[in-house]
N, C-alpha and C. Protein backbone atom coordinates (compact mmCIF):
# COMPACT_ATOMS: atom_id res chain seq x y z
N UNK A 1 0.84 -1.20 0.00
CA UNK A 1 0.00 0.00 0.00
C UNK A 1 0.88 1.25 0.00
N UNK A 2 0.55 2.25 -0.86
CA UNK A 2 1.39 3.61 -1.24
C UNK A 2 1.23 4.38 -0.12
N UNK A 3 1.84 5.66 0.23
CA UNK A 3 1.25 6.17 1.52
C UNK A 3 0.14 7.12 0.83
N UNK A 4 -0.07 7.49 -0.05
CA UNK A 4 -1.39 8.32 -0.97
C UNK A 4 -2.20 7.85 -0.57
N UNK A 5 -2.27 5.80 -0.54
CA UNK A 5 -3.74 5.27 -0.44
C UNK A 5 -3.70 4.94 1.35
N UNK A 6 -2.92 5.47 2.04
CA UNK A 6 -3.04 5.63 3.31
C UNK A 6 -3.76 6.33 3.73
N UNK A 7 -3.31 7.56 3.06
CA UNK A 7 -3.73 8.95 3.55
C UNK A 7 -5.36 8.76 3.37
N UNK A 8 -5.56 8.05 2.27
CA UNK A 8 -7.02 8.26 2.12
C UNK A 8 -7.49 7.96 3.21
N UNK A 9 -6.87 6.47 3.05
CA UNK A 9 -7.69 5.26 4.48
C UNK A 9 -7.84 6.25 5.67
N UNK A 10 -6.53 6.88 6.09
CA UNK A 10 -6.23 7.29 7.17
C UNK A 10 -7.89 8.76 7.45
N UNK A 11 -7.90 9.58 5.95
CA UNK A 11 -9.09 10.66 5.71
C UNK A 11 -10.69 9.93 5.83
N UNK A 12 -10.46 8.50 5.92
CA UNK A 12 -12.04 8.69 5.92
C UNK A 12 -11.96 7.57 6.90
N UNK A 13 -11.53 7.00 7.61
CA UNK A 13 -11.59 6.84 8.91
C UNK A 13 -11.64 8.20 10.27
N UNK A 14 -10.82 8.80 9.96
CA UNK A 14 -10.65 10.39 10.83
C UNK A 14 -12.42 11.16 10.18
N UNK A 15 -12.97 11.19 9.50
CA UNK A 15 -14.18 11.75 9.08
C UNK A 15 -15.32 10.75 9.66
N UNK A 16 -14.94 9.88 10.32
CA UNK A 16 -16.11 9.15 10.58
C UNK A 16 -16.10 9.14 12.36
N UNK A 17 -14.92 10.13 12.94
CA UNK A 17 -14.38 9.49 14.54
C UNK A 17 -14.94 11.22 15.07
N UNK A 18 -16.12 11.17 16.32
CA UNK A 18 -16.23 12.12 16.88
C UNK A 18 -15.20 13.45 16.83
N UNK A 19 -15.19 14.81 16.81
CA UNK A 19 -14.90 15.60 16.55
C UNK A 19 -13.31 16.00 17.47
N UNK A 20 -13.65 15.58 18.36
CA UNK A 20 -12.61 15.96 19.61
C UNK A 20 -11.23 14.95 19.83
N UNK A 21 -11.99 13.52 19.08
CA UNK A 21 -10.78 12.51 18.73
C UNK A 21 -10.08 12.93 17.23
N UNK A 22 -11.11 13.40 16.51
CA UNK A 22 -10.38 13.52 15.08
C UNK A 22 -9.63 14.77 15.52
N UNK A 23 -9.24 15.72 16.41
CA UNK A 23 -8.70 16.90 15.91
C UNK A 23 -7.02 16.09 16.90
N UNK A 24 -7.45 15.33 17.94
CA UNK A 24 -6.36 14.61 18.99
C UNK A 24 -5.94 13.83 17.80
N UNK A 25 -6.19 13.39 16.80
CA UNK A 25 -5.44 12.14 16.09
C UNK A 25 -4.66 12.87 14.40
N UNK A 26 -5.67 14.27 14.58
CA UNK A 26 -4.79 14.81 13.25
C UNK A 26 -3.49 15.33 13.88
N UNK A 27 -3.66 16.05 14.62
CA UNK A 27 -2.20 16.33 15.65
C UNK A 27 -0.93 15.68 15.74
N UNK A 28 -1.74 14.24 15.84
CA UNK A 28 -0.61 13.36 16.43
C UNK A 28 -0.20 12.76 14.82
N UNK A 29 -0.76 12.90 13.74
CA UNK A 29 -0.90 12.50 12.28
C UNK A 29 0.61 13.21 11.78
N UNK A 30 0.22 14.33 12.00
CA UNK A 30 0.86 15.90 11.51
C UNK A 30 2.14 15.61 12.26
N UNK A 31 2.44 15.54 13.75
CA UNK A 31 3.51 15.47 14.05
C UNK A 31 4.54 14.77 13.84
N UNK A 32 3.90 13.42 13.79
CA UNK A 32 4.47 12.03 13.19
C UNK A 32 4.77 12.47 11.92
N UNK A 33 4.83 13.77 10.79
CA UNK A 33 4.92 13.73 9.74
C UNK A 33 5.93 14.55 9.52
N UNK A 34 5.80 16.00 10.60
CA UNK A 34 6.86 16.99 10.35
C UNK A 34 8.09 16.13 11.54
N UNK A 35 8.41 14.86 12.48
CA UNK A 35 9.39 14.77 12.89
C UNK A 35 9.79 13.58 12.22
């Protein structure tokens, strides 16, 4: 699996997870990305 078709997986799993977990898991997404 490419990380493109991750990202998807990763976008519509996070669109389906209460509001307050999706913003705790883009965070931790993002960080894991810029370190």
């Amino acid at each position: 699996m490419d990380s493109s078709q991750n990202i998807t997986i990763l976008n519509n799993w996070i669109s389906i997870m209460p509001d307050k977990l999706k913003n705790k898991f883009k965070n931790i997404y993002i960080a894991n990305i810029e370190n």
